[in-house]
Protein backbone atom coordinates (compact mmCIF):
# COMPACT_ATOMS: atom_id res chain seq x y z
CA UNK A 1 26.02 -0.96 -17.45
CA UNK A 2 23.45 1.46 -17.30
CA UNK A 3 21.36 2.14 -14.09
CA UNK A 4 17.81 2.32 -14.90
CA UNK A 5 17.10 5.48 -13.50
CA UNK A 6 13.17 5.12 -13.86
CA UNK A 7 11.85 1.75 -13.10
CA UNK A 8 14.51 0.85 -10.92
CA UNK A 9 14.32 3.97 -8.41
CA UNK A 10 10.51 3.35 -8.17
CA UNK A 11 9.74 0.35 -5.92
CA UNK A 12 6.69 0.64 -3.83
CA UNK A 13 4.38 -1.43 -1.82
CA UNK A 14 1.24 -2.97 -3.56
CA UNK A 15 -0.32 -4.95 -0.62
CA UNK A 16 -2.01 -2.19 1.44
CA UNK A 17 -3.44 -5.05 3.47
CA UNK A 18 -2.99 -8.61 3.94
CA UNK A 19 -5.91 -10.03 1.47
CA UNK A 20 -4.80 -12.63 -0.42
CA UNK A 21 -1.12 -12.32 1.30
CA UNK A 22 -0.65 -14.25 4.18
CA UNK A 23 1.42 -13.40 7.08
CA UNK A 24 5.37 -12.97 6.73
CA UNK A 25 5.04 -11.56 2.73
CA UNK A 26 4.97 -8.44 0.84
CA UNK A 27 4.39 -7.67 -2.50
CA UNK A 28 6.47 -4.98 -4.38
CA UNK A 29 5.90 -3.71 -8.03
CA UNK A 30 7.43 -1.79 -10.24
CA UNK A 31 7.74 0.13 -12.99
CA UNK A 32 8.72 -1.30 -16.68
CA UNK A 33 12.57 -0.55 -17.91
CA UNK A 34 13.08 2.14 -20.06
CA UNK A 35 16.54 1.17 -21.74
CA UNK A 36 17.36 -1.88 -24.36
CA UNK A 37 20.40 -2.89 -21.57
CA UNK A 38 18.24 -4.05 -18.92
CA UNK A 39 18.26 -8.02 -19.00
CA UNK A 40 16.52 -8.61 -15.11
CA UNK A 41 16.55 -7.41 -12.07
CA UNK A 42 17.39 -8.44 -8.47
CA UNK A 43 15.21 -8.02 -5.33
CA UNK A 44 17.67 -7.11 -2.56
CA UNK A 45 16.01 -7.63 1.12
CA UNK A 46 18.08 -6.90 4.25
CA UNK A 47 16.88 -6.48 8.03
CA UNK A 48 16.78 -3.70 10.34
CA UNK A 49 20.04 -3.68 10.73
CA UNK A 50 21.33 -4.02 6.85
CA UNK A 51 22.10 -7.17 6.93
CA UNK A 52 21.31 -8.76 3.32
CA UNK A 53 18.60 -11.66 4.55
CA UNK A 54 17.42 -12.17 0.29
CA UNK A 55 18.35 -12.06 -2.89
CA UNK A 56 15.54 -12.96 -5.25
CA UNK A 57 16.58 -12.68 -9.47
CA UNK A 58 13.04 -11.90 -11.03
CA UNK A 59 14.33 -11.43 -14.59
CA UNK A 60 11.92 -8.89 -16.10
CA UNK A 61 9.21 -9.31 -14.15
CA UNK A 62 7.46 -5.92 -12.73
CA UNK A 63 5.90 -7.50 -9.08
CA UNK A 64 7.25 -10.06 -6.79
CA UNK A 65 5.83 -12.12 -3.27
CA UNK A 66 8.69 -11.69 -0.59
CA UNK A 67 8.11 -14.25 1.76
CA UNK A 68 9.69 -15.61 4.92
CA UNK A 69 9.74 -12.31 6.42
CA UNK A 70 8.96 -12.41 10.69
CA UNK A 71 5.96 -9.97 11.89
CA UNK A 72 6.83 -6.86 13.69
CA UNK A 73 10.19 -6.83 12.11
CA UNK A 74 10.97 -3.57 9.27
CA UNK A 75 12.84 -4.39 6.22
CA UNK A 76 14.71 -2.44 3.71
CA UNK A 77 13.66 -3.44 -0.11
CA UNK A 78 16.34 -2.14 -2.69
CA UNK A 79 15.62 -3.19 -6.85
CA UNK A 80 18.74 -3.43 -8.55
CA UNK A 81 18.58 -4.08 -12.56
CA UNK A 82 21.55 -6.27 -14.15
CA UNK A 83 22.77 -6.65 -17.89
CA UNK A 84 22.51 -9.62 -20.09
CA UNK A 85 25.85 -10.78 -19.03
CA UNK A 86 25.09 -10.83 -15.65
CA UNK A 87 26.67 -7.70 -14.90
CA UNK A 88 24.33 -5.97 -11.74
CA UNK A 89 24.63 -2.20 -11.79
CA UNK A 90 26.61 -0.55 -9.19
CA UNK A 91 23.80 1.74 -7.59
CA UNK A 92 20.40 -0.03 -7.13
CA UNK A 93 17.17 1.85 -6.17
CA UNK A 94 16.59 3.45 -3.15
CA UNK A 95 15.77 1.50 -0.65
CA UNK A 96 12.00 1.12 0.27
CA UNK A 97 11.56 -0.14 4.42
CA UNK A 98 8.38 -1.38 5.54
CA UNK A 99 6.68 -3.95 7.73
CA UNK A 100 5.45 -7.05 5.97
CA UNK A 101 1.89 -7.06 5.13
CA UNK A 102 -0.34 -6.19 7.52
CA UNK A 103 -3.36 -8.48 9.19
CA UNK A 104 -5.84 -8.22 11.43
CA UNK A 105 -6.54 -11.36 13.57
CA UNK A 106 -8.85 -9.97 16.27
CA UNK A 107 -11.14 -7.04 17.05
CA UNK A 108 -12.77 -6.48 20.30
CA UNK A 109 -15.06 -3.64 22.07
CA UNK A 110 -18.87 -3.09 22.50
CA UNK A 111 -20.67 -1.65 19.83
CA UNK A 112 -23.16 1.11 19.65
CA UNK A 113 -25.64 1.76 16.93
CA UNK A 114 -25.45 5.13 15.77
CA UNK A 115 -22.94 6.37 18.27
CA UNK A 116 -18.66 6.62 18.66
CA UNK A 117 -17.47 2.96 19.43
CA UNK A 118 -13.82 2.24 21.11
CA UNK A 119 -12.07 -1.03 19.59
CA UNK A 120 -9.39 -2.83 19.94
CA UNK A 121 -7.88 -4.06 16.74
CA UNK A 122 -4.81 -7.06 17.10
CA UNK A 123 -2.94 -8.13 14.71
CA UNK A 124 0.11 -7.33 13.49
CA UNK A 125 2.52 -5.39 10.99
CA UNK A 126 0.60 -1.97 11.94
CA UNK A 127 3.01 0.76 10.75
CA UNK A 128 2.88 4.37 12.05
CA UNK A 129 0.43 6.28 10.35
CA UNK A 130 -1.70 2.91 9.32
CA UNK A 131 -5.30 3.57 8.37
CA UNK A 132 -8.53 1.07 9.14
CA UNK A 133 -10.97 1.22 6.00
CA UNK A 134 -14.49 0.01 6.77
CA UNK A 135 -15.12 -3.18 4.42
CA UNK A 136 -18.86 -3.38 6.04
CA UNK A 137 -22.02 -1.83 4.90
CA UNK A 138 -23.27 0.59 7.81
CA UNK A 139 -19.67 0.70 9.42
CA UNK A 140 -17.69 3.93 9.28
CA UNK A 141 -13.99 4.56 10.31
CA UNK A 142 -13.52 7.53 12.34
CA UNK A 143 -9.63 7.28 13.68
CA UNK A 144 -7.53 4.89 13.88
CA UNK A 145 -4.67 5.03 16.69
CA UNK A 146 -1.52 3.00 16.57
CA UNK A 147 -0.25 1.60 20.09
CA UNK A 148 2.40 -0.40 18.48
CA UNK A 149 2.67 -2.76 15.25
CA UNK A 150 0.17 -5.36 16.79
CA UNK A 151 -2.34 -3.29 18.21
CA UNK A 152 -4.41 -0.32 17.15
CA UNK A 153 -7.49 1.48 19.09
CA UNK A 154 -10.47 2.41 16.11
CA UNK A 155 -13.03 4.59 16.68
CA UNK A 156 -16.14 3.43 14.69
CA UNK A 157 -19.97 4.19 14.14
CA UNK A 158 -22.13 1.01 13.20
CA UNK A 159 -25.87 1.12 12.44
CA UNK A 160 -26.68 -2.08 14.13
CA UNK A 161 -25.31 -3.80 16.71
CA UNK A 162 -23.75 -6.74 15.16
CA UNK A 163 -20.37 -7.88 16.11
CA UNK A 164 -17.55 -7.23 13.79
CA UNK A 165 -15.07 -10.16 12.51
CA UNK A 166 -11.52 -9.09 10.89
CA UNK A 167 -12.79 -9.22 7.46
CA UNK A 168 -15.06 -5.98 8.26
CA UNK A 169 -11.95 -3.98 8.61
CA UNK A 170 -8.85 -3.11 6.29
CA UNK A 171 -5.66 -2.09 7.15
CA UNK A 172 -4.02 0.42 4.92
CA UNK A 173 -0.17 0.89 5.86
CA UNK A 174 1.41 4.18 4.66
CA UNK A 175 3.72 3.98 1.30
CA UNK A 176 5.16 5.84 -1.10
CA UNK A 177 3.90 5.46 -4.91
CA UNK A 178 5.82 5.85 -8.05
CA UNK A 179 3.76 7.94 -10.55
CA UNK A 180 5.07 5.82 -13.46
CA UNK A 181 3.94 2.34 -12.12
CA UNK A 182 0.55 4.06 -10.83
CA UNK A 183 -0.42 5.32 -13.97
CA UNK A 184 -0.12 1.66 -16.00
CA UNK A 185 -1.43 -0.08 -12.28
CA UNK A 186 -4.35 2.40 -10.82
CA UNK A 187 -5.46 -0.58 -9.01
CA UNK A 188 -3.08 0.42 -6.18
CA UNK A 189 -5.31 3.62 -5.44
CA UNK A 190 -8.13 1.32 -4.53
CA UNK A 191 -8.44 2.73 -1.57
CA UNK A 192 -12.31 1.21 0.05
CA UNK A 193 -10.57 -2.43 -1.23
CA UNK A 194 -13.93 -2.43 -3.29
CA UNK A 195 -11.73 -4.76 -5.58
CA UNK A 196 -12.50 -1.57 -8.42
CA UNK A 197 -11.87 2.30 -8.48
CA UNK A 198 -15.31 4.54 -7.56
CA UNK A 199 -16.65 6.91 -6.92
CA UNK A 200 -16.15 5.61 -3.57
CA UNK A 201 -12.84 5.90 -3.35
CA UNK A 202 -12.82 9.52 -4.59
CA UNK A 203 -14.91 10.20 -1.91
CA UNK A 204 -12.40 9.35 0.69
CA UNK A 205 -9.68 10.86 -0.84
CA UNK A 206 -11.95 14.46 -0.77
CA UNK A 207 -12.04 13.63 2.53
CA UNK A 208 -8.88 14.94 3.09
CA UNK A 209 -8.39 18.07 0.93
CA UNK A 210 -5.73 20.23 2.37
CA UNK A 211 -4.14 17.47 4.64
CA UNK A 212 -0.12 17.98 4.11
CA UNK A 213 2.42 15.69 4.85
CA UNK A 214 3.74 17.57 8.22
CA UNK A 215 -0.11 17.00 9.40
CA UNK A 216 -0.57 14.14 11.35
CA UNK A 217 -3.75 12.95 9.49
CA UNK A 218 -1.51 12.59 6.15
CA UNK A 219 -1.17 9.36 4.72
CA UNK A 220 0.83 8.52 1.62
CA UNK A 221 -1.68 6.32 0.05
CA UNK A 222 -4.07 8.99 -0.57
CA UNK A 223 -1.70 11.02 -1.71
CA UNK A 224 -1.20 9.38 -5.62
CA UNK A 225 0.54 12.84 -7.37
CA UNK A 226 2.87 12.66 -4.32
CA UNK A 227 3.54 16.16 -3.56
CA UNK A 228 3.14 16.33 0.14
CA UNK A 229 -0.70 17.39 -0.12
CA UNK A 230 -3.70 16.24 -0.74
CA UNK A 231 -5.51 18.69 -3.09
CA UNK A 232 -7.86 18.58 -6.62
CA UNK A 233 -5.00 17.53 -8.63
CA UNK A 234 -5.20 14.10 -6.58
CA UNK A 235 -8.91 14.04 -6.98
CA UNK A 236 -8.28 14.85 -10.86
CA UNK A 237 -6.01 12.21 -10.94
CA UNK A 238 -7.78 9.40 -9.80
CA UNK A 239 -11.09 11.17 -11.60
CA UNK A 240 -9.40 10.54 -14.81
CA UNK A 241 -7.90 6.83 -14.04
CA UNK A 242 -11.78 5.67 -12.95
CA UNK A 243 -12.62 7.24 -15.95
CA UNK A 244 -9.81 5.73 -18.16
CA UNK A 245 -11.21 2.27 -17.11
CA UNK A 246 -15.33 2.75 -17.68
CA UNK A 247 -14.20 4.01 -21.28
CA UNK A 248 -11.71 0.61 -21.17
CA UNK A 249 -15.11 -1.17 -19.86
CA UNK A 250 -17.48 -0.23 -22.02
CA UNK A 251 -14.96 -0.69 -24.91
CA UNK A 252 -13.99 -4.40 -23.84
CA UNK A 253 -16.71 -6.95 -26.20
C-alpha cells in the first residue's frame, strides 16, 4: 500500500484552547487523501514514554475528539492511513506530541485600571511557549509566563476594575500547522477566538513582524506559512483567507 505522503504527514492540533473541549481531549485534523488507495485511517496515541495507550479507526474522516487523556501528561499523536483490505501502511505520519487541551479554571491578582497588572492564571495543560488572548473588551495581554503546565503569571492592562472570570482569558498552546489543511480550514488561524477571521486577528499577527522561531516571543500559531518567521507573507496569507470568506459571505443567498 501506498503511504499518503500529504494528508497523512500533516496532523496538527485544532483546539488552541479548551472551548467547547472539556478536560482530558484533543482535537486533531487533517488534511484530505490525495490517492484512490486510501480506504481510512487510524489515530495512533501513545504516552510519554511510547507506549501505545489508543487506537481509534476514523475511516475517512479529516478531525477526531481524543478523549481519556490525564492533564499534565504529553502525548505523541501519529495518523496512519490503511487500504481497503485492511492493510495499514508501514510508515504512519510523524508523530505530533502535545498536552491535551488546555483550560483555565482560576485567575487571581488585583487589578489596576489603566496600569500593568500581575495574575495568576491555574489551570492546566499550559505548554511551553502558551499564549493568553484577551476574550474581554478593555482587557489587553501583555506577557504571558509559564511556571509549569498548571500555572502561568499574565501581565494585563484593564480599563476598569472589574474582576476577571476564566472565560475573559484564552489559552493558545503552540502547534505546528499543515499548509494543506489550513488553506481548506482557515478557521484554525482564529487567533482573538472571535469565533470569525478579522481584521482583528491580523492585527495581532502584525504584532509580531520579524519574530523568528529561535526568539523566545515566537509562537507557531501565528506563524500559518510556517517558515520560522513571522513576516508580510503571513499577514498576506491570512489577508487573503479573511478575504476569501467576505467574498464566500456576500456570495452565500
Amino acid at each position: 500500500m501506498k503511504v499518503l505522503a500529504r494528508a497523512s504527514m500533516a496532523a496538527l492540533i485544532l483546539a488552541l484552547a479548551c472551548g467547547a473541549v472539556c478536560a482530558g481531549e484533543l482535537v486533531l485534523a487533517w488534511g484530505e487523501p490525495t490517492d484512490a488507495l486510501t480506504a481510512g485511517f487510524e489515530v495512533e496515541v501513545l504516552d510519554g514514554e511510547g507506549r501505545m495507550v489508543q487506537v481509534l479507526d476514523v475511516g475517512l474522516a479529516s478531525r477526531a475528539v481524543i478523549t481519556g487523556l490525564a492533564d499534565g501528561q504529553r502525548y505523541s499523536f501519529r495518523l496512519r492511513p490503511y487500504d481497503s483490505f485492511g492493510n495499514a501502511a508501514r510508515r504512519a505520519s510523524q508523530p505530533l506530541v502535545s498536552y491535551p487541551a488546555p483550560r483555565i479554571d482560576e485567575v487571581e491578582g488585583d487589578l489596576r485600571p489603566g496600569r500593568g497588572s500581575l495574575l495568576s492564571v491555574r489551570g492546566a495543560n499550559f505548554d511551553d511557549g502558551a499564549w493568553v488572548l484577551a476574550r474581554r473588551p478593555g482587557l489587553e495581554v501583555l506577557e504571558t509566563t509559564v511556571i509549569r503546565h498548571d500555572l502561568a503569571v499574565v501581565e494585563v492592562r484593564v480599563s476598569d476594575s472589574v474582576p476577571l472570570t476564566p472565560d475573559d482569558l484564552l489559552v493558545v498552546n503552540p502547534a505546528p500547522k499543515a499548509p494543506v489543511y489550513a488553506t481548506a480550514h482557515p478557521e484554525v488561524l482564529d487567533l482573538d477566538g472571535s469565533g470569525s477571521l478579522d481584521e482583528g486577528d491580523l492585527a495581532l499577527l502584525e504584532q509580531l513582524f520579524g519574530v523568528g522561531r529561535d526568539d523566545p516571543a515566537y509562537r507557531a500559531v501565528w506563524d500559518p506559512t510556517g517558515d520560522g518567521v513571522i513576516d508580510g507573507e503571513d499577514a498576506a496569507w491570512l489577508r487573503e483567507a479573511i478575504s476569501r470568506r467576505a467574498r464566500r459571505a456576500r456570495r452565500a443567498p
